[in-house]
Protein backbone atom coordinates (compact mmCIF):
# COMPACT_ATOMS: atom_id res chain seq x y z
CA UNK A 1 38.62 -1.29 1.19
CA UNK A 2 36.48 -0.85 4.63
CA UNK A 3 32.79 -0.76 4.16
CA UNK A 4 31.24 0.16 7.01
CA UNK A 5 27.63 -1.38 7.84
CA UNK A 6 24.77 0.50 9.57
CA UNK A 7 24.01 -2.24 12.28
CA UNK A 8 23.37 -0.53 15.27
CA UNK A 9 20.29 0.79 17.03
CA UNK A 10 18.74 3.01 13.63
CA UNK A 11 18.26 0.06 12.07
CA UNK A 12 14.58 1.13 13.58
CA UNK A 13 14.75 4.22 12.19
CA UNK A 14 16.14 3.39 8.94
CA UNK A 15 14.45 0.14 7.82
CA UNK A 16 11.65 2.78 8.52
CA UNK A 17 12.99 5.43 6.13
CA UNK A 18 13.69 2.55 3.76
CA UNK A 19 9.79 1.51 3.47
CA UNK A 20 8.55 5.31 3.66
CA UNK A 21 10.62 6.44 0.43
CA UNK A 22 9.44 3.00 -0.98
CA UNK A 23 5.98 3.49 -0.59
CA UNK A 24 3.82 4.44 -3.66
CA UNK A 25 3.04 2.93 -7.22
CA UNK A 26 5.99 1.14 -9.30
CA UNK A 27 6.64 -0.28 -12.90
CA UNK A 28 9.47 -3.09 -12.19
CA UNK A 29 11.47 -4.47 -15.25
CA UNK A 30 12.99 -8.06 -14.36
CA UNK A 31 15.18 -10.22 -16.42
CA UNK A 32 15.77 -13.53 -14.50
CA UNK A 33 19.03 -15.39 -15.31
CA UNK A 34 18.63 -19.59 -14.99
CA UNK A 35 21.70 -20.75 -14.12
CA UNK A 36 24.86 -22.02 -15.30
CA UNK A 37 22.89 -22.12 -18.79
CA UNK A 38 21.95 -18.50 -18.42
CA UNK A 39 18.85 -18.85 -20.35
CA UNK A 40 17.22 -15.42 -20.00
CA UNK A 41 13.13 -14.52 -19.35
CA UNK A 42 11.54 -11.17 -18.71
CA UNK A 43 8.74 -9.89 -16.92
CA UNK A 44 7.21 -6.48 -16.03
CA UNK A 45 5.00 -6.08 -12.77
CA UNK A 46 3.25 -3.30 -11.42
CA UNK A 47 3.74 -3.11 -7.85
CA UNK A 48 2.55 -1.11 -5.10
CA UNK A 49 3.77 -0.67 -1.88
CA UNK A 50 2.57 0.83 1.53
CA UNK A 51 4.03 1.56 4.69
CA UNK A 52 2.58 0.38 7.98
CA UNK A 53 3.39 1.91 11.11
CA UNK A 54 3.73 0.26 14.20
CA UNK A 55 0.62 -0.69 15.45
CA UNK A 56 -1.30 -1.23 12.41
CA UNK A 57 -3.68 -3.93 12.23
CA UNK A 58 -1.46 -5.85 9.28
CA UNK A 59 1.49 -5.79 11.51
CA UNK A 60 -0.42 -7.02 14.53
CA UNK A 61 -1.74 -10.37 12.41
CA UNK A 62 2.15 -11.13 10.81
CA UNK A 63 3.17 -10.83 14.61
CA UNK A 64 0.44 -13.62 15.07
CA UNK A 65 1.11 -16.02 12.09
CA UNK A 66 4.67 -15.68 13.55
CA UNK A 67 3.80 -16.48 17.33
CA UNK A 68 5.53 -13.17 18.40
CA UNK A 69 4.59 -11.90 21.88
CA UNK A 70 2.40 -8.32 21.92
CA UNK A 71 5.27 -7.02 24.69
CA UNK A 72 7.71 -6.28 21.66
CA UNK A 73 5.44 -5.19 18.72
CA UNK A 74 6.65 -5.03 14.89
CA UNK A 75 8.56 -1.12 14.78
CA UNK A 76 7.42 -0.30 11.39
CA UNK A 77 7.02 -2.53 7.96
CA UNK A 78 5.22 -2.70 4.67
CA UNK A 79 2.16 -4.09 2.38
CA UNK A 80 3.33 -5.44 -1.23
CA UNK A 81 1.00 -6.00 -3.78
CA UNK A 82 2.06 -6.86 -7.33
CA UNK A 83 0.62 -7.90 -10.62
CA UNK A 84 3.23 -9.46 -13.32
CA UNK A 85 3.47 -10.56 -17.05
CA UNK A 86 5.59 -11.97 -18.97
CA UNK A 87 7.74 -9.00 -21.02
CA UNK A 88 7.09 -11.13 -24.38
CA UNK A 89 4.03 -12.94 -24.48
CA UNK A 90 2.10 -10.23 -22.35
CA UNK A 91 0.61 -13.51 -20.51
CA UNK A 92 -0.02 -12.93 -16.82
CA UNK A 93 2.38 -14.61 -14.64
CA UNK A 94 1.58 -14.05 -10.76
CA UNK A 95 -0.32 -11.45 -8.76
CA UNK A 96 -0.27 -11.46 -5.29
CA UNK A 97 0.62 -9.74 -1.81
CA UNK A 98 2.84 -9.82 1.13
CA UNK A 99 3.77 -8.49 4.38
CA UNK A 100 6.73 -7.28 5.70
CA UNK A 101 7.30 -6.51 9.73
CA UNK A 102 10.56 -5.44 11.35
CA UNK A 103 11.63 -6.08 14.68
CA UNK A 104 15.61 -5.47 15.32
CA UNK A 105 17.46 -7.30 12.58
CA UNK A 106 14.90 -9.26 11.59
CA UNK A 107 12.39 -8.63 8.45
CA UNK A 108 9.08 -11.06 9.48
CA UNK A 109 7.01 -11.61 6.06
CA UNK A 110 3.63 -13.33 5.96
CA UNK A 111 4.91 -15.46 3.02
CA UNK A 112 8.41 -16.87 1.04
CA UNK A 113 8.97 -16.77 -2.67
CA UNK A 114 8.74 -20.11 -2.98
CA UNK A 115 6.22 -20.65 0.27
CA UNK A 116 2.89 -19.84 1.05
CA UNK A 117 3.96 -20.26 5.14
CA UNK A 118 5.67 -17.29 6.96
CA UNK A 119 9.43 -16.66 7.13
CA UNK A 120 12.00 -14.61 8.45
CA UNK A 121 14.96 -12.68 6.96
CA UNK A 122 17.93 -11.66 8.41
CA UNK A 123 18.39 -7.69 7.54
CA UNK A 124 21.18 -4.71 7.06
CA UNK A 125 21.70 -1.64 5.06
CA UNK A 126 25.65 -1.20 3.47
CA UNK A 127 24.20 2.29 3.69
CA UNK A 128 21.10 4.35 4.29
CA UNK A 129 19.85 3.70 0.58
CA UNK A 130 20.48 0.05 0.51
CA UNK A 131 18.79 -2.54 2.00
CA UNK A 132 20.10 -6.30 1.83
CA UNK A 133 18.45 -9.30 2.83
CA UNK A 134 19.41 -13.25 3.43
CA UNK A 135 16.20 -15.57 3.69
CA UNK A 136 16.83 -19.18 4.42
CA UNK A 137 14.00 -22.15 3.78
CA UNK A 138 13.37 -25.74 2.69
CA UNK A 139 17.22 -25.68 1.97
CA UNK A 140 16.94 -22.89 -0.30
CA UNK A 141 18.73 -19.23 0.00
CA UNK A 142 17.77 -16.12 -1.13
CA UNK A 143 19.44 -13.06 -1.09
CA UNK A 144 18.72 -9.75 -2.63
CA UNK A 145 20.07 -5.95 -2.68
CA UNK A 146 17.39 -3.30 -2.70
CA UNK A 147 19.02 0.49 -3.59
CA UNK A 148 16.87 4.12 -3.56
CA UNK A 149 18.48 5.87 -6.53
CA UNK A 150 17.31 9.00 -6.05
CA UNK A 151 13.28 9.22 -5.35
CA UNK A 152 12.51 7.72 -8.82
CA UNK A 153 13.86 4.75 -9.09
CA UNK A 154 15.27 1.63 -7.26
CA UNK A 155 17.40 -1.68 -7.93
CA UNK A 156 16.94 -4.88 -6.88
CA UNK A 157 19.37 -8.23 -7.27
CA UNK A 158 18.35 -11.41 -5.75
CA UNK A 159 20.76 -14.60 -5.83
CA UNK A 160 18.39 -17.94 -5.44
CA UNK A 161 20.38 -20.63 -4.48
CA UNK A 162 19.40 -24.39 -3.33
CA UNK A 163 21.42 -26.93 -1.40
CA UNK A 164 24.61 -24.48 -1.55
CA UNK A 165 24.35 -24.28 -5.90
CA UNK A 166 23.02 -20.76 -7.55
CA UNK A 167 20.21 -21.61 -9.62
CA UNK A 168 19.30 -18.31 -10.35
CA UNK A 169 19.51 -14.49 -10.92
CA UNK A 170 16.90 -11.85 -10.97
CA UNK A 171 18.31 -8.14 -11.84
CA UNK A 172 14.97 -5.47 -11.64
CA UNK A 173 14.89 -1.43 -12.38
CA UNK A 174 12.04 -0.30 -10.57
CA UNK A 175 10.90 3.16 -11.59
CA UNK A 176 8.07 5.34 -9.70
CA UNK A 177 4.73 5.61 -11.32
């Protein structure tokens, strides 16, 4: 089977699209899978997400924690916040923000998952609702799926892997709020 991959000159225009239809308040369900035991935990987070047009004075400070010169500005991108407890003790687990900035193929973020410093991400869409992402740091590798299904809801998969092993999965249904 073929599967062709939108890597041309929308990716603009779509990574655009992408953040636009994600903007707005959602309730995320998460299970994450440890691996190889598969030991199982859950979490719920409340996220909220806003798109930022080129220009905007978030996307002009991530181009400055990332050295980037003001000739090519960030096209379009997005501010994350997110608040998250654990499904079964109710205990709060993290709450936070981040920044997202796109500039060709390249997703610019103000912070990693597992990093406090800026980092990059390499970016494509296997079609106009799906967005997939590879980040690489401190010999770690994450890579996650993000899918619009429908204007409701959305799906996420990340793979965390460290020095070439998968130590994790995270598997989220993300419904509008």
């Amino acid at each position: 089977m073929t599967q062709s991959l939108y890597r041309s000159t929308a990716d603009a225009s779509l990574i655009a699209e992408f953040f636009q239809q994600s903007e707005g308040n959602w309730r995320s369900e998460r299970r994450y899978y440890t691996l190889p035991d598969g030991e199982a935990k859950e979490m719920v987070s409340l996220i909220s997400i806003r798109f930022l047009p080129q220009g905007s004075a978030e996307l002009l400070h991530l181009a400055q924690l990332h050295h980037l010169s003001t000739e090519t500005p960030l096209e379009c991108g997005a501010y994350v916040s997110w608040e998250s407890k654990d499904s079964v003790t109710q205990r709060k687990k993290s709450k936070g923000s981040t920044l997202f900035g796109a500039l060709g193929e390249i997703l610019y973020r103000d912070r990693g998952f597992a990093t406090p410093k800026p980092v990059t991400a390499s970016f494509f869409f296997t079609n106009p609702q799906t967005l997939c992402l590879r980040t690489e740091y401190n010999d770690s590798m994450f890579e996650e799926e993000l899918k619009l299904v429908g204007s409701q809801y959305r799906t996420r998969q990340t793979i965390i892997s460290r020095a070439g092993e998968q130590q994790m999965i995270g598997q989220y249904l993300e419904t509008r709020i």
